[in-house]
C-alpha atoms as a PDB file:
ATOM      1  CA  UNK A   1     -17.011 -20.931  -9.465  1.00  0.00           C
ATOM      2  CA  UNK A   2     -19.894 -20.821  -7.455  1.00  0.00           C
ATOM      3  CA  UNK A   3     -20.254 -19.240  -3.909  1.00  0.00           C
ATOM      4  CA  UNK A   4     -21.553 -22.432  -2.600  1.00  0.00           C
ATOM      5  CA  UNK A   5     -18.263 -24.019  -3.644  1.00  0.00           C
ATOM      6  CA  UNK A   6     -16.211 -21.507  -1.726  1.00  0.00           C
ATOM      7  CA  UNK A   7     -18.660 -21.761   1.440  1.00  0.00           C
ATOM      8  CA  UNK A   8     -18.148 -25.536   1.068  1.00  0.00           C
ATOM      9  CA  UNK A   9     -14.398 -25.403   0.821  1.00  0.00           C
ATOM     10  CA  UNK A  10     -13.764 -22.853   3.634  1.00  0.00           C
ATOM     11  CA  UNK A  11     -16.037 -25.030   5.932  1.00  0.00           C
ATOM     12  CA  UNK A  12     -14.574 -28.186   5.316  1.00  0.00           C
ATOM     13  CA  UNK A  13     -10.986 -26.604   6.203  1.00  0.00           C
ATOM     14  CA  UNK A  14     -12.183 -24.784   9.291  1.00  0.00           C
ATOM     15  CA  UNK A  15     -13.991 -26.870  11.685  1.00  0.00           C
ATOM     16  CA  UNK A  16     -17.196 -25.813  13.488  1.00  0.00           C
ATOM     17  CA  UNK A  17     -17.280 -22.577  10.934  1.00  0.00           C
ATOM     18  CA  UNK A  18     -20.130 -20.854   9.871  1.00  0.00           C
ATOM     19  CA  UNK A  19     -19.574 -19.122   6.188  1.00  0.00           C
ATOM     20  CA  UNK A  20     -21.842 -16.984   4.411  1.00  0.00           C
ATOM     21  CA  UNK A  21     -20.725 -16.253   0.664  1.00  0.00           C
ATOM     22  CA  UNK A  22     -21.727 -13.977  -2.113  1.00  0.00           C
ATOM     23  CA  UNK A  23     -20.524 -13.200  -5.233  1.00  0.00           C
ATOM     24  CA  UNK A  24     -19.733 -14.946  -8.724  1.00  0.00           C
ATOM     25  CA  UNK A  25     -17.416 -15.465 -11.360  1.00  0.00           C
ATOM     26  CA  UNK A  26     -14.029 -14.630  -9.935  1.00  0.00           C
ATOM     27  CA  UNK A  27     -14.958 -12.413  -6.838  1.00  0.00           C
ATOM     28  CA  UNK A  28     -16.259 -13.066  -3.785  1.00  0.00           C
ATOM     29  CA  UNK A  29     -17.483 -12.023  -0.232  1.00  0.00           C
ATOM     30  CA  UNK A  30     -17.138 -13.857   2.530  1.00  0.00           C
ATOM     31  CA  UNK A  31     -17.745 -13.794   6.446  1.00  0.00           C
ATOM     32  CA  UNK A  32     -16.628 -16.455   8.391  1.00  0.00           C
ATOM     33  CA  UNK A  33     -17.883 -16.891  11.843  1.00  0.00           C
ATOM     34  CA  UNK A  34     -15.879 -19.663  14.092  1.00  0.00           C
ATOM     35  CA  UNK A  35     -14.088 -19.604  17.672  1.00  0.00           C
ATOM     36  CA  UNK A  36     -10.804 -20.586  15.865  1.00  0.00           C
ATOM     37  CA  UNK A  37     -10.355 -17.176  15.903  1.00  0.00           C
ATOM     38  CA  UNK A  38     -10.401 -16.362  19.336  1.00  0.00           C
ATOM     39  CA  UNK A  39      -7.359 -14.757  20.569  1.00  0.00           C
ATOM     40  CA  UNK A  40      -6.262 -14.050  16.939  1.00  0.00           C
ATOM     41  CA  UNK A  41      -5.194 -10.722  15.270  1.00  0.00           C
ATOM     42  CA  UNK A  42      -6.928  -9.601  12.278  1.00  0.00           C
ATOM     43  CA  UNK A  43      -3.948 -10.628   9.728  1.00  0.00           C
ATOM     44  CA  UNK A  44      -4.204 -14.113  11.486  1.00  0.00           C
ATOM     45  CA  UNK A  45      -7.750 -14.431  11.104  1.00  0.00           C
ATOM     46  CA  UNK A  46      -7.465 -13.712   7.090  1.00  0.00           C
ATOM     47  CA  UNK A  47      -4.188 -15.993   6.621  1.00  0.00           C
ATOM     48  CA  UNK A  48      -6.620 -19.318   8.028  1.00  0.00           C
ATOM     49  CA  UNK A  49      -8.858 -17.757   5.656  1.00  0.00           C
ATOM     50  CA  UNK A  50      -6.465 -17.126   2.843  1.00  0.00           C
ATOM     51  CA  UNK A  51      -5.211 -20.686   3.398  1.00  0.00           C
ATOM     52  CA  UNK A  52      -8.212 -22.883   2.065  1.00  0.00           C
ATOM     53  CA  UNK A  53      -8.481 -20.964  -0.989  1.00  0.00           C
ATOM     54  CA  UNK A  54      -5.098 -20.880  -1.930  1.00  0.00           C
ATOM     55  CA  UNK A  55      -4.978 -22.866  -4.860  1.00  0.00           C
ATOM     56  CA  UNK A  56      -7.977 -21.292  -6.209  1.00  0.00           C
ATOM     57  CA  UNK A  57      -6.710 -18.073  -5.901  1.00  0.00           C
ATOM     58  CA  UNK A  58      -3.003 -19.010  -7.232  1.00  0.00           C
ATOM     59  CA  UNK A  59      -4.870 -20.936 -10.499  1.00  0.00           C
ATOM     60  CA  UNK A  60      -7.177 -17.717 -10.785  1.00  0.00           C
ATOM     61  CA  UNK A  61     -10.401 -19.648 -10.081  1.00  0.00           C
ATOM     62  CA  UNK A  62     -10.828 -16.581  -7.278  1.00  0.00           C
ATOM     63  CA  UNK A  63      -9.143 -13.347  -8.056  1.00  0.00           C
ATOM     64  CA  UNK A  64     -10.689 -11.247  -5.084  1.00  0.00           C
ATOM     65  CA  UNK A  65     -11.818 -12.157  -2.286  1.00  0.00           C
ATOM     66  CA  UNK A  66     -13.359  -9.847   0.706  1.00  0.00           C
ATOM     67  CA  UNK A  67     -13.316 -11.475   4.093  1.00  0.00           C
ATOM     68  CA  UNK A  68     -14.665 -10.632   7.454  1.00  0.00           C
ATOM     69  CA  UNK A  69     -14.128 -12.312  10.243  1.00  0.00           C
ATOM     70  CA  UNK A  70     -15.846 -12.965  13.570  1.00  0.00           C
ATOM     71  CA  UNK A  71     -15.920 -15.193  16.470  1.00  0.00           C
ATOM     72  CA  UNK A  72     -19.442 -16.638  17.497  1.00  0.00           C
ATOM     73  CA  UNK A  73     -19.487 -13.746  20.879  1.00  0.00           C
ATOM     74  CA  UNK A  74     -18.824 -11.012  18.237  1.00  0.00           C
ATOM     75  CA  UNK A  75     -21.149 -12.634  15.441  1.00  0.00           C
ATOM     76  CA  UNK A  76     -23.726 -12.847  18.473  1.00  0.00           C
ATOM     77  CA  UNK A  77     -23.197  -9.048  19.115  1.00  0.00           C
ATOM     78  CA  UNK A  78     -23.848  -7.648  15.963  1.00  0.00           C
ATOM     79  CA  UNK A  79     -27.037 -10.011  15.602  1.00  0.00           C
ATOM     80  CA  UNK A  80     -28.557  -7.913  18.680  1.00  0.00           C
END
């Protein structure tokens, strides 16, 4: 698998999200910046995550997978 493939199937699952990916093979980093996380703990924010990768981590097309979370205020933050 291909990070492009796990950008495209984390965006298509969470609207209005902005994913960056690295990574190849089996592992892979992601950040995933979207205000569907507003008002969400941490745990929350990884179990949407979690969610659209599911069957490629239960077939063991991903076995790890790093993910950071932001909404687009905090993503804006860190940018200045």
């Amino acid at each position: 698998m291909q990070a492009a493939e796990v950008k495209q199937i984390i965006e298509s699952q969470i609207t209005e999200s902005q994913v960056i990916t690295s990574g190849e093979g089996c592992n892979f980093e992601v950040t995933v910046i979207s205000d569907v996380f507003n008002g969400l703990l941490p745990v929350k924010r990884q179990q949407l995550v979690y969610k659209c990768v599911n069957e490629q981590i239960s077939d063991g097309t991903i076995h790890a997978l790093t993910i950071k979370t932001y909404t687009q205020t905090q993503w804006q933050k860190l940018q200045d």
